[in-house]
N, C-alpha and C. Protein backbone atom coordinates (compact mmCIF):
# COMPACT_ATOMS: atom_id res chain seq x y z
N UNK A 1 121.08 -79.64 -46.54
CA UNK A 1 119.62 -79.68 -46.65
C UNK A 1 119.07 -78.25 -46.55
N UNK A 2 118.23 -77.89 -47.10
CA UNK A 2 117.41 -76.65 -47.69
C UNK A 2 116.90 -76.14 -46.65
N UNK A 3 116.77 -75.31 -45.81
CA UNK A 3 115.56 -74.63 -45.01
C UNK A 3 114.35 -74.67 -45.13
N UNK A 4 113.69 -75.31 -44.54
CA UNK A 4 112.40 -75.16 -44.96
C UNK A 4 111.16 -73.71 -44.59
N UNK A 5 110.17 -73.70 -45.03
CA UNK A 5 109.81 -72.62 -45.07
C UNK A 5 109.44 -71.81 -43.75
N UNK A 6 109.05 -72.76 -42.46
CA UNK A 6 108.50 -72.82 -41.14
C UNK A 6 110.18 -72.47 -40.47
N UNK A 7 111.24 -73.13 -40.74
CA UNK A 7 112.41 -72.64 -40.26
C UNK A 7 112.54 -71.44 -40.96
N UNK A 8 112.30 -71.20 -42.06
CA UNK A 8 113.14 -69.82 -42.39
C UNK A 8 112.26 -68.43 -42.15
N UNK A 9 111.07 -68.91 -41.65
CA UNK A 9 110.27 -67.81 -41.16
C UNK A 9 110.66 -67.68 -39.43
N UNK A 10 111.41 -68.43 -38.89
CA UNK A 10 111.37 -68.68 -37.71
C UNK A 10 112.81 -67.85 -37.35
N UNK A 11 113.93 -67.93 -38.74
CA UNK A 11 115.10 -67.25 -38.56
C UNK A 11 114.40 -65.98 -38.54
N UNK A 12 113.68 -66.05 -39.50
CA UNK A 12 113.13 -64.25 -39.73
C UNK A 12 112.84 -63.49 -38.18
N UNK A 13 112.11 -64.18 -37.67
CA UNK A 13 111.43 -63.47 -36.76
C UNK A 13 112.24 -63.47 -35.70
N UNK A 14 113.16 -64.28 -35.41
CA UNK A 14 114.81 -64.36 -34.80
C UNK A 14 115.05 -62.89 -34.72
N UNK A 15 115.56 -62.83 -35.82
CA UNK A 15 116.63 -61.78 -36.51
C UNK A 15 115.65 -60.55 -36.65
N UNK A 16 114.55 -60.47 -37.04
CA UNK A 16 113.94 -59.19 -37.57
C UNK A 16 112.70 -58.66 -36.67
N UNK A 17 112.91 -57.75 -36.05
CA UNK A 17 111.79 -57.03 -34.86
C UNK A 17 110.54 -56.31 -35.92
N UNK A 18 111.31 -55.62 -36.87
CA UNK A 18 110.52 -55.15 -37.50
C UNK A 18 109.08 -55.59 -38.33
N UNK A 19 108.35 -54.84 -37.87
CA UNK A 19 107.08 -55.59 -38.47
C UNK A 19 106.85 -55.36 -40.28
N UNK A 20 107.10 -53.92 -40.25
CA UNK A 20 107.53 -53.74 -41.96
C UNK A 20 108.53 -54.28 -42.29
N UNK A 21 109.74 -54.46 -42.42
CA UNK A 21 110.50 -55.34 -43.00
C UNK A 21 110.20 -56.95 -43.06
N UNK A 22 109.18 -57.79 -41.97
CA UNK A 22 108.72 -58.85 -41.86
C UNK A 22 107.80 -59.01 -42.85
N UNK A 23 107.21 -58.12 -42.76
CA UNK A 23 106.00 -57.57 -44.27
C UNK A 23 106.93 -57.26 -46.07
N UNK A 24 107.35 -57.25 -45.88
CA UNK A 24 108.44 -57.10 -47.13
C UNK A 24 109.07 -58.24 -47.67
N UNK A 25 109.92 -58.76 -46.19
CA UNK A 25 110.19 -60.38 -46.79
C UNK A 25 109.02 -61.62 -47.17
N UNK A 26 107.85 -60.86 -46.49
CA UNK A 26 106.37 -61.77 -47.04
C UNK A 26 106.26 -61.50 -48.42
N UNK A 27 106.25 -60.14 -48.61
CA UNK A 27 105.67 -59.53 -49.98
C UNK A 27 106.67 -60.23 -50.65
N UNK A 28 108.11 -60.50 -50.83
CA UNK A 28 108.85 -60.71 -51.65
C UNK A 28 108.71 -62.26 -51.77
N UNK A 29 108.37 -62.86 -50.60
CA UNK A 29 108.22 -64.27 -50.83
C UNK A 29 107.23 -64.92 -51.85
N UNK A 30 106.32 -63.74 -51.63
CA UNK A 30 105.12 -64.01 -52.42
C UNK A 30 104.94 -64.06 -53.78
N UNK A 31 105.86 -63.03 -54.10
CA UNK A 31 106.39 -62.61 -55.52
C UNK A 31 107.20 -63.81 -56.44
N UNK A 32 108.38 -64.25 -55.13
CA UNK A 32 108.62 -64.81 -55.96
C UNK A 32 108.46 -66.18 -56.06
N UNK A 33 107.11 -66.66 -55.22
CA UNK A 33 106.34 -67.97 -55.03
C UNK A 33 105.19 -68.20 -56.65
N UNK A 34 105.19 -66.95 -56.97
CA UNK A 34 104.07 -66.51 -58.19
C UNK A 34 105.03 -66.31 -59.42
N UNK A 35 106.41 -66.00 -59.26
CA UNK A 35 107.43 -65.91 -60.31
C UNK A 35 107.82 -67.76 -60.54
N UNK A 36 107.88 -68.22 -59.68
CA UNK A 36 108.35 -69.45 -59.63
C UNK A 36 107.28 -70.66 -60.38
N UNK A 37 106.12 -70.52 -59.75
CA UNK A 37 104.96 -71.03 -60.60
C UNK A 37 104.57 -70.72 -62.36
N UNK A 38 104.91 -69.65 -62.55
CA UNK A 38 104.95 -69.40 -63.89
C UNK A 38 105.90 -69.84 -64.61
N UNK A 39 107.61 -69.72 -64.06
CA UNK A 39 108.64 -70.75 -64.70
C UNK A 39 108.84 -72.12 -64.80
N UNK A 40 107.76 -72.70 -63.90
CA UNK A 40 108.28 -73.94 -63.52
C UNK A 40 109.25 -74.40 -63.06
N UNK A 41 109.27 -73.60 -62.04
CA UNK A 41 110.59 -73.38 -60.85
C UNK A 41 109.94 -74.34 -60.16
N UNK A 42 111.37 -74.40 -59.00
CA UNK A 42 110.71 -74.84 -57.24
C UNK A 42 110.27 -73.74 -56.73
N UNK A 43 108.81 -73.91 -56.58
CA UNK A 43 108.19 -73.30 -55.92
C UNK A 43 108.59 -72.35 -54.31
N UNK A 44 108.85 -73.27 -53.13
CA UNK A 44 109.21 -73.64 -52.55
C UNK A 44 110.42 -72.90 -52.06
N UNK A 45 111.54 -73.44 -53.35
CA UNK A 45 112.80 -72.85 -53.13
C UNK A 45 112.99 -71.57 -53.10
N UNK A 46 112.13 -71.11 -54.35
CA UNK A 46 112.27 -69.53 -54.42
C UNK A 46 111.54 -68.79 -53.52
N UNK A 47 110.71 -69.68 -52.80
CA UNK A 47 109.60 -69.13 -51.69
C UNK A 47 110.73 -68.39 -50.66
N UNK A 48 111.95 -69.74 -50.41
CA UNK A 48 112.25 -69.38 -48.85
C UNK A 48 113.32 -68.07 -49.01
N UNK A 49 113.92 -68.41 -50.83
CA UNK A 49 115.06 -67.18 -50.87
C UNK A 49 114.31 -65.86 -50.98
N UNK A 50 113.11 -65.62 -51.32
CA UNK A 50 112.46 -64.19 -50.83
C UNK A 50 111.95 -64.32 -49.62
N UNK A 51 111.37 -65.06 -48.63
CA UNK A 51 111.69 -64.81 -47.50
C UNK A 51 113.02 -64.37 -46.60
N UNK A 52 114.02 -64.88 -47.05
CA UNK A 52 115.35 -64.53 -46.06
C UNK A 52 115.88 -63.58 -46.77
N UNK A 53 115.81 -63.34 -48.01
CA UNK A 53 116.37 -62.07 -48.33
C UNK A 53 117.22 -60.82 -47.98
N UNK A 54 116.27 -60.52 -46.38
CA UNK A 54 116.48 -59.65 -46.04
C UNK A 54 116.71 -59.39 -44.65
N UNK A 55 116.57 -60.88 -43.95
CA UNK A 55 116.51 -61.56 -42.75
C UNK A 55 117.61 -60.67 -41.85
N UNK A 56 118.77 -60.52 -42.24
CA UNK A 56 120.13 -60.09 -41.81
C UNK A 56 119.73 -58.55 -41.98
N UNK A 57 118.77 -57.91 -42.55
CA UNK A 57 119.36 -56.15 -42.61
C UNK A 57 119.22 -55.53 -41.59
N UNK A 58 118.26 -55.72 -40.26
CA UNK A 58 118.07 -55.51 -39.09
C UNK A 58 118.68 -54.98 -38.31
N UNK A 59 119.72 -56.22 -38.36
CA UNK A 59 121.39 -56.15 -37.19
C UNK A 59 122.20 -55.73 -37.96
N UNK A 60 122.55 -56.16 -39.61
CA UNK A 60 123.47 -55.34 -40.03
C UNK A 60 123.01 -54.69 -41.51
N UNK A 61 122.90 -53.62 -41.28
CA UNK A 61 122.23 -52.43 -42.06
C UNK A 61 122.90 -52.27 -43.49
N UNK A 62 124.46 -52.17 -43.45
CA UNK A 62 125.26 -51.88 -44.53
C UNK A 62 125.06 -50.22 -45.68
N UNK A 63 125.29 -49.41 -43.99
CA UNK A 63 124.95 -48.27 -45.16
C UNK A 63 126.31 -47.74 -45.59
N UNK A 64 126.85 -48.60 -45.72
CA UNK A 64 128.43 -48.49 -46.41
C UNK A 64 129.04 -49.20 -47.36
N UNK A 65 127.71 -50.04 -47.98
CA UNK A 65 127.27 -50.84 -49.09
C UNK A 65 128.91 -51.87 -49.16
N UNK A 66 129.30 -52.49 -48.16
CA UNK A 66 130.36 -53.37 -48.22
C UNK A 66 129.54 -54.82 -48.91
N UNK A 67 130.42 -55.45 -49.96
CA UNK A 67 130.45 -56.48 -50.57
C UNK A 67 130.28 -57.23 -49.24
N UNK A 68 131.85 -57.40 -48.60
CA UNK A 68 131.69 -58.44 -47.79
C UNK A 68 131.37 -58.58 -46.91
N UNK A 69 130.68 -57.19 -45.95
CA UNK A 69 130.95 -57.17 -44.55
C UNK A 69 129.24 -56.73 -44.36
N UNK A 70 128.90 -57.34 -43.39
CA UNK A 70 127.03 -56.72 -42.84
C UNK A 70 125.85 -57.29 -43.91
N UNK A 71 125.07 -56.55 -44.05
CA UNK A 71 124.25 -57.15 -45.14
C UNK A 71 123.93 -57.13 -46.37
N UNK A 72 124.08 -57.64 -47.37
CA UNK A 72 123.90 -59.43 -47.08
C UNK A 72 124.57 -60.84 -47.14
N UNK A 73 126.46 -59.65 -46.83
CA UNK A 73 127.05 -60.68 -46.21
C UNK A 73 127.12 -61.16 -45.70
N UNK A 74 126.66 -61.13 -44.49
CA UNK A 74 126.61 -61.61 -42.81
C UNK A 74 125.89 -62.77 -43.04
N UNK A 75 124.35 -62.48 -43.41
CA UNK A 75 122.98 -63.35 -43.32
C UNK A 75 123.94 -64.56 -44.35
N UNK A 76 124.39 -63.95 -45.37
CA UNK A 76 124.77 -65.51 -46.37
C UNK A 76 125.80 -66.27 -45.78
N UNK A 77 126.28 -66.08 -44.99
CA UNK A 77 127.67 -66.52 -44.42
C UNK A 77 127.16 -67.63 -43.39
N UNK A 78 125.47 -66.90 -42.47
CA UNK A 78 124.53 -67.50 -41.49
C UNK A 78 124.16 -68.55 -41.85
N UNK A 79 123.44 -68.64 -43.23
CA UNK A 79 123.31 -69.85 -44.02
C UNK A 79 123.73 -70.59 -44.42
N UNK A 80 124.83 -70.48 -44.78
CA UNK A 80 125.49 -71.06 -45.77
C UNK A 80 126.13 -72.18 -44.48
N UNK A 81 126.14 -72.05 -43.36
CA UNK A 81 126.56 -72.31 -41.95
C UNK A 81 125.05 -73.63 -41.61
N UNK A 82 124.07 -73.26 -42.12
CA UNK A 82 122.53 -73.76 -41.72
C UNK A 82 123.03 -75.00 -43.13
N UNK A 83 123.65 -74.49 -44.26
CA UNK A 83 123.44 -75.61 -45.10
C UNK A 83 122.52 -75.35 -45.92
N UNK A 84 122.41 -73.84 -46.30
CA UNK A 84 121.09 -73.51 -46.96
C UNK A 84 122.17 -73.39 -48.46
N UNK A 85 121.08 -73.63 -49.36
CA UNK A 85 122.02 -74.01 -51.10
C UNK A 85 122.75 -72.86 -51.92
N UNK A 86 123.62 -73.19 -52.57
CA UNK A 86 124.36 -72.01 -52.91
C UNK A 86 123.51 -71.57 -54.09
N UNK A 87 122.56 -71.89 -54.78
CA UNK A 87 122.11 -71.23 -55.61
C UNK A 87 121.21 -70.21 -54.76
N UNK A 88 120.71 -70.51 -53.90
CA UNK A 88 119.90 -69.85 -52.61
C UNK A 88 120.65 -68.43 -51.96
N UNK A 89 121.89 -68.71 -51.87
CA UNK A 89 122.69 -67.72 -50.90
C UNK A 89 123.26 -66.90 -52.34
N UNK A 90 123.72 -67.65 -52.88
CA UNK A 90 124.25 -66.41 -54.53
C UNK A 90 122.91 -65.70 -55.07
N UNK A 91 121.69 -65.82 -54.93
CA UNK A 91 120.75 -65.02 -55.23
C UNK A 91 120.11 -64.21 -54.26
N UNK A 92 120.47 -64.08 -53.15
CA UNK A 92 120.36 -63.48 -51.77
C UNK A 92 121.68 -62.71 -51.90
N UNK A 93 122.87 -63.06 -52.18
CA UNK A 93 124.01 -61.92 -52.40
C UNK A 93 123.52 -60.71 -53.42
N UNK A 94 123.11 -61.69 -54.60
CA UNK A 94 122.96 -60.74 -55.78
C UNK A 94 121.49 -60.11 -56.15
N UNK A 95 120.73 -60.07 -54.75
CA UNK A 95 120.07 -58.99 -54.57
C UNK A 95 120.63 -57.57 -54.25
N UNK A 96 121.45 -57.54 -53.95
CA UNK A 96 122.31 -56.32 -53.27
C UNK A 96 123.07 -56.29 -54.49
N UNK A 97 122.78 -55.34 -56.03
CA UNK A 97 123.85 -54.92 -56.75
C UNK A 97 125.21 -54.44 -56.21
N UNK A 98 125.10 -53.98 -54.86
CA UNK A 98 126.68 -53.40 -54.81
C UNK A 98 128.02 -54.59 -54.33
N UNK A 99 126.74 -56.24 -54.34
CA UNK A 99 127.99 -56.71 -53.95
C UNK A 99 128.81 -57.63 -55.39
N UNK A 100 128.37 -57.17 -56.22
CA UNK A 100 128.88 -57.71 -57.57
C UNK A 100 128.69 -58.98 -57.64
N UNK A 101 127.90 -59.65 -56.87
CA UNK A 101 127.37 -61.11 -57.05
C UNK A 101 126.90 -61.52 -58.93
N UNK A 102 127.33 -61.92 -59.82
CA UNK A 102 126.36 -62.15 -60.68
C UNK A 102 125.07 -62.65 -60.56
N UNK A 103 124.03 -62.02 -61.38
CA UNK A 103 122.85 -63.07 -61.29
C UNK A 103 122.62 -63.80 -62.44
N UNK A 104 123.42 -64.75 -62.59
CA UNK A 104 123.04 -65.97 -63.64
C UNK A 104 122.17 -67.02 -63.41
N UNK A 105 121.18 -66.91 -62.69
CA UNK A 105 120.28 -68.23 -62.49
C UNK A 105 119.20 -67.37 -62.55
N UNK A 106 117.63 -68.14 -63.35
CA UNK A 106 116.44 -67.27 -62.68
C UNK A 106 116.17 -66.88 -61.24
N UNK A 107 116.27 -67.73 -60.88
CA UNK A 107 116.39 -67.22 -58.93
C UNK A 107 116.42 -66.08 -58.60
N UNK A 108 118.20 -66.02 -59.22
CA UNK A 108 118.75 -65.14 -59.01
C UNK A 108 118.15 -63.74 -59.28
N UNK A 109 117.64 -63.56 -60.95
CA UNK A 109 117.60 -62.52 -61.30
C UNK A 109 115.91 -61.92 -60.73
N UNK A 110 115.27 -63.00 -60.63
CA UNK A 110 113.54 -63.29 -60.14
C UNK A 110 113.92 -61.82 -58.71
N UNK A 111 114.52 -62.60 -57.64
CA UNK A 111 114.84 -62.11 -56.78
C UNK A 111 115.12 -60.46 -56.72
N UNK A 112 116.01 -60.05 -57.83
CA UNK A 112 116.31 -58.68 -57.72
C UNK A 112 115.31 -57.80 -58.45
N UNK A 113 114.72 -58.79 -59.10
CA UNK A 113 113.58 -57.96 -60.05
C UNK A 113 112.14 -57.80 -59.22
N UNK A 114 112.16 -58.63 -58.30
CA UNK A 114 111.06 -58.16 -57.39
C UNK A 114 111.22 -57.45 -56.17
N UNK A 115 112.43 -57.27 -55.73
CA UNK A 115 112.40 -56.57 -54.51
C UNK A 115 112.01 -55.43 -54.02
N UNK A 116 112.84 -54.19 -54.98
CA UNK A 116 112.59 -52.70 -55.13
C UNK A 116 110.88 -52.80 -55.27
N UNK A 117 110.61 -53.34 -56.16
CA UNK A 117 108.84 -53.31 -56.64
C UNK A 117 108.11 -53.75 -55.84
N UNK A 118 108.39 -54.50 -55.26
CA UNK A 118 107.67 -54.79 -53.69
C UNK A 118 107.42 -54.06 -52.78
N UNK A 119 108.59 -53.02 -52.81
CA UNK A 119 108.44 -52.30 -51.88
C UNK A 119 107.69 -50.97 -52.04
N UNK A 120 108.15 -50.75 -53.87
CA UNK A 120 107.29 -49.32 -54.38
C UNK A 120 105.73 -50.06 -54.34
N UNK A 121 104.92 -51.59 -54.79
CA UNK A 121 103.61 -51.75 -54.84
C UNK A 121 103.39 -51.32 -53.20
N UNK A 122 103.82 -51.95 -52.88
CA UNK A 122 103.60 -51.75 -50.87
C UNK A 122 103.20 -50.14 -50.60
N UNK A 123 104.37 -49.30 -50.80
CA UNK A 123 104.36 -47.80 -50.21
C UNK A 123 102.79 -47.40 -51.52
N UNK A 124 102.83 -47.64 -52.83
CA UNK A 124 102.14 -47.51 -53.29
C UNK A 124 100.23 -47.44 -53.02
N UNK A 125 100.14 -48.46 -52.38
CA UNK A 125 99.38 -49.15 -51.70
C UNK A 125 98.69 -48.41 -50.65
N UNK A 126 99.53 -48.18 -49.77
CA UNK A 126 99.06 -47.00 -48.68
C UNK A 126 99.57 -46.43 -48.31
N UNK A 127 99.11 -45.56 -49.57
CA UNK A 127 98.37 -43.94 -50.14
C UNK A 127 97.57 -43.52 -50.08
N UNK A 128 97.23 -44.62 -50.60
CA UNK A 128 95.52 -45.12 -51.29
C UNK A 128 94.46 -44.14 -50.49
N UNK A 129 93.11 -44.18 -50.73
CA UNK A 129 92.26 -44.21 -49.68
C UNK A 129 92.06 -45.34 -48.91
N UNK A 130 91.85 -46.30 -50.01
CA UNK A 130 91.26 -47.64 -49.62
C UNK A 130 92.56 -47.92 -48.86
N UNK A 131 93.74 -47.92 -48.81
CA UNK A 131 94.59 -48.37 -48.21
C UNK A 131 94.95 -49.70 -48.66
N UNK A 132 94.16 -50.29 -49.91
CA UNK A 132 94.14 -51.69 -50.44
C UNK A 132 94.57 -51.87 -51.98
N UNK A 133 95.54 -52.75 -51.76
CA UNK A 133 96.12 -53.54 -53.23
C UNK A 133 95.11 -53.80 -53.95
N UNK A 134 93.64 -54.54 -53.32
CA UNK A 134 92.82 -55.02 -53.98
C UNK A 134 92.21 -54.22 -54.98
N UNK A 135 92.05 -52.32 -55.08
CA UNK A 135 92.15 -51.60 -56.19
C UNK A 135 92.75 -51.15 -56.53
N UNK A 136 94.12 -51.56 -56.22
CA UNK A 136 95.57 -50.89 -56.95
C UNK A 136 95.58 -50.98 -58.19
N UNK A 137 96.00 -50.66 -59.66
CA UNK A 137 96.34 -50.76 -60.62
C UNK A 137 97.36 -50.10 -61.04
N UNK A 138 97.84 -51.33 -61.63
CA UNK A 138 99.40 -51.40 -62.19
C UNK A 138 99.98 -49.92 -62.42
N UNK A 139 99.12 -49.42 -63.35
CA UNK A 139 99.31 -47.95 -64.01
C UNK A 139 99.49 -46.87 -63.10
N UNK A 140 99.03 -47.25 -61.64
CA UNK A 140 99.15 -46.33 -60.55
C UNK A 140 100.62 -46.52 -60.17
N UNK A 141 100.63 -47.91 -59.66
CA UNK A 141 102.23 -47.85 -59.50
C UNK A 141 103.16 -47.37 -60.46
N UNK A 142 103.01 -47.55 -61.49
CA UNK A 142 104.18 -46.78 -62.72
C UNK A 142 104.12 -45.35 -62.87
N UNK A 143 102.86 -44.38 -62.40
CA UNK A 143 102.85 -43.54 -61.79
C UNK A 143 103.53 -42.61 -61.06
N UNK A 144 103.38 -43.99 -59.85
CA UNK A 144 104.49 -43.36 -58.35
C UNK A 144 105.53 -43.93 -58.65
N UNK A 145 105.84 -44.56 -59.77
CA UNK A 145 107.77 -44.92 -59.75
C UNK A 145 108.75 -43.70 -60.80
N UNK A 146 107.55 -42.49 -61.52
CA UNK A 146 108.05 -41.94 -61.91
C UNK A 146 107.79 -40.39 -61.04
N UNK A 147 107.42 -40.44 -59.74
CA UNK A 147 107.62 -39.31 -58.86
C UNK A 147 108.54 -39.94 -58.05
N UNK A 148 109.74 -38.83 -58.48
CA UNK A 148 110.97 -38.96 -57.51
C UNK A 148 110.87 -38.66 -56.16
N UNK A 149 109.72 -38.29 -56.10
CA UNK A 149 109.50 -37.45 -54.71
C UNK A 149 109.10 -38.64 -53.44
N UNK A 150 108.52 -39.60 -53.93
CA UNK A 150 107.61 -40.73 -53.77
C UNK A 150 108.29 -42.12 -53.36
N UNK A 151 108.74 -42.41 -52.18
CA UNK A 151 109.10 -43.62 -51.74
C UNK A 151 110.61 -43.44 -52.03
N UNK A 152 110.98 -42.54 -51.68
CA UNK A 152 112.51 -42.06 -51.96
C UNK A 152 113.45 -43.60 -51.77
N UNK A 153 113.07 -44.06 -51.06
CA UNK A 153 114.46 -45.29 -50.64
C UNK A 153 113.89 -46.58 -51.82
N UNK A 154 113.17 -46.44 -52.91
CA UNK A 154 112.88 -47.59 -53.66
C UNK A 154 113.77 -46.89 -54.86
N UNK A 155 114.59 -47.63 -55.60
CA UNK A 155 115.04 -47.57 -56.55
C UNK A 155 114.40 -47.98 -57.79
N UNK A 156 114.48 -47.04 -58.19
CA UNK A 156 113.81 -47.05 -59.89
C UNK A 156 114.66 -47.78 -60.55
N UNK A 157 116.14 -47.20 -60.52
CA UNK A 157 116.88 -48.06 -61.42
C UNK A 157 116.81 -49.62 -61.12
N UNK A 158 117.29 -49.90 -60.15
CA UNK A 158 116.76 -51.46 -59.77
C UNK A 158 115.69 -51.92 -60.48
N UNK A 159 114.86 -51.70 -60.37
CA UNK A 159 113.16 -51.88 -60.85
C UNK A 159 113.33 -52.44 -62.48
N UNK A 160 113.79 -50.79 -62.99
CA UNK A 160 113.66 -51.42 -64.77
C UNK A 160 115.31 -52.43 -64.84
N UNK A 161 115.95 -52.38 -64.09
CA UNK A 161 117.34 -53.20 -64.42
C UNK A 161 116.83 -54.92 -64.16
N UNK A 162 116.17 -54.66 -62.95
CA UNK A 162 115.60 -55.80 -62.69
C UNK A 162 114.73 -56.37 -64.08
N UNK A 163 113.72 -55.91 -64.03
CA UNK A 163 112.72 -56.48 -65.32
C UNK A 163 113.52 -57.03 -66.48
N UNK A 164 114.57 -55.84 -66.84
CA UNK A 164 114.97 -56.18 -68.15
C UNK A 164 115.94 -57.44 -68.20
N UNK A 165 116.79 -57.62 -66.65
CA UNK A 165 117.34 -59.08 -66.52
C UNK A 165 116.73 -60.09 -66.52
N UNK A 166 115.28 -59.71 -66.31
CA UNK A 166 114.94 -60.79 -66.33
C UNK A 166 113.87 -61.07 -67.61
N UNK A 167 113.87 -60.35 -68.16
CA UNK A 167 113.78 -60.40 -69.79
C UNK A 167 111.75 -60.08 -69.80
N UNK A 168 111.42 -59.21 -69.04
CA UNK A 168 109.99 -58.95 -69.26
C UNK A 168 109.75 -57.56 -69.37
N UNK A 169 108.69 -56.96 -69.73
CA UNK A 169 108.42 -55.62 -70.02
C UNK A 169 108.11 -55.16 -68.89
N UNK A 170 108.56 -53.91 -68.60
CA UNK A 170 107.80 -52.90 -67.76
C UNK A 170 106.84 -53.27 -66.85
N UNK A 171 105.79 -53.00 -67.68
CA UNK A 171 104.27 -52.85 -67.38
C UNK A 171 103.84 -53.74 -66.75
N UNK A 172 103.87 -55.38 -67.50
CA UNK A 172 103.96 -56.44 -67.35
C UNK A 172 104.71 -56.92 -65.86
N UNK A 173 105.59 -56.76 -65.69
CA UNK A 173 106.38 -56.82 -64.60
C UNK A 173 105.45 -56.24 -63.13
N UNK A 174 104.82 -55.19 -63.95
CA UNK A 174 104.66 -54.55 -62.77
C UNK A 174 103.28 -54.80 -62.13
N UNK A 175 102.50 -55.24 -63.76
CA UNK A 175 100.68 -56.02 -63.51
C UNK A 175 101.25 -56.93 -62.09
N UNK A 176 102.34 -57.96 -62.75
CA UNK A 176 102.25 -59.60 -62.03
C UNK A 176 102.44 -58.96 -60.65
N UNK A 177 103.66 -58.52 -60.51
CA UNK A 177 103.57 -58.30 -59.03
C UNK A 177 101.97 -57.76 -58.30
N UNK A 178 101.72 -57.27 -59.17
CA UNK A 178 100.26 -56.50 -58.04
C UNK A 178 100.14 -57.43 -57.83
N UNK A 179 99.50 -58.43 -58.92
CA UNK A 179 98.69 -59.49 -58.89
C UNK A 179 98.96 -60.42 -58.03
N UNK A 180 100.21 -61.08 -58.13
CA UNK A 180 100.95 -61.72 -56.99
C UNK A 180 100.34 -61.08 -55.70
N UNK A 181 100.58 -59.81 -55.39
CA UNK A 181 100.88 -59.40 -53.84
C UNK A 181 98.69 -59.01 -53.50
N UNK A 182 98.41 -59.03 -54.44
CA UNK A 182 96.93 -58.94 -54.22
C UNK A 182 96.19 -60.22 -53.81
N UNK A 183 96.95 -61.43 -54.70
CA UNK A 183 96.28 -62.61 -53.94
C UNK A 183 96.66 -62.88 -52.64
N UNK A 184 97.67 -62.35 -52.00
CA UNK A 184 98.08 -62.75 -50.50
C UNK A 184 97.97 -61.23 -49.61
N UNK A 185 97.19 -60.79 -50.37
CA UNK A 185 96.70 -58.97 -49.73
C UNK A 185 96.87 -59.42 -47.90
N UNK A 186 95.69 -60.49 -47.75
CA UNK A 186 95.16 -60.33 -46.30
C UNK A 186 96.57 -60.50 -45.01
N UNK A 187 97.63 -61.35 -45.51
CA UNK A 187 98.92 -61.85 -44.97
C UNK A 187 99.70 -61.00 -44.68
N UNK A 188 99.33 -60.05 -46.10
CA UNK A 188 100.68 -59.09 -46.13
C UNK A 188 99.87 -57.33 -45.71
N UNK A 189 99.26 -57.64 -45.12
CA UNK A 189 97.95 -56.41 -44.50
C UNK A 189 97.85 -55.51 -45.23
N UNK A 190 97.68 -56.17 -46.79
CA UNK A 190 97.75 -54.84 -47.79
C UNK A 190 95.71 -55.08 -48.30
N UNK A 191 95.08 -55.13 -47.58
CA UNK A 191 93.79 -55.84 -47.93
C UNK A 191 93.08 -54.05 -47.59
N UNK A 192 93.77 -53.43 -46.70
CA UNK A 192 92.55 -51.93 -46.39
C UNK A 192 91.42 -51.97 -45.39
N UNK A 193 91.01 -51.31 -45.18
CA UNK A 193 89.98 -51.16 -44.21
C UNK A 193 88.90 -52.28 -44.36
């Protein structure tokens, strides 16, 4: 049986002290709660796999980018233990390109195509004056994804590898997410002064 969304926010906050990374697995949930509605996905489902995403990086960091060992081996191994679904835990692996997970399911690829960008709209975000998504535009973020200087730990390559797996343009890719992460601004404290 599936995790539901109240449990898998409950592992989160278990496992993750951090208030920005808690903010990240929101942002990503959100993303891909708004990716999911447009496919005619489970809503739901894809809700909880961008929530846990990232549940496990906390305790195990993996800056030695091991396939099998820390994160987001550990966390899938956690689940998969909870009974959470393998299409769920194979798109939570294959967020992490280095663990050679394929991403053959939308889930899957939804997942890796929003993560990095979540995190560049976020850092993007506040910069700002306003400190708010709510006048972010897209064109700003594509902007700051082409200063290398700028949110150093977000991967660019991810970003366009992502989009293009998942078969959308650029730009486009990068509108929805605002848009996504602007309707849940106030949650994800990207709303500004």
């Amino acid at each position: 049986m599936p995790l539901d969304r109240a449990a898998a926010w409950d592992l989160v906050c278990e496992w993750t002290q951090s208030e920005s990374l808690r903010k990240h697995m929101l942002a990503v949930e959100t993303a891909m709660r708004a990716y999911a509605r447009q496919f005619g996905a489970d809503e739901e489902g894809w809700a909880v796999a961008g929530l846990l995403h990232d549940f496990d990086y906390e305790r195990f960091p993996n800056d030695a980018h091991s396939a099998t060992e820390e994160h987001p081996a550990h966390g899938v191994r956690h689940l998969r233990s909870l009974g959470v679904s393998d299409e769920t835990c194979t798109a939570i692996m294959g967020h992490a390109d280095y663990t050679g997970t394929p991403r053959d399911t939308p889930m899957a690829k939804t997942l890796f195509a929003v993560d990095e960008l979540c995190g560049l709209v976020t850092a993007a975000t506040y910069v700002r004056p306003s400190k708010s998504i709510l006048d972010l535009e897209a064109s700003s973020v594509k902007k700051k994804m082409k200063d290398k200087g700028f949110a150093r730990g977000v991967s660019r390559e991810d970003i366009t590898l992502g989009a293009a797996e998942l078969g959308v343009e650029l730009d486009a890719h990068i509108a929805f997410v605002v848009d996504a992460l602007r309707a849940n601004a106030d949650a994800l404290g990207l709303k500004g002064a």
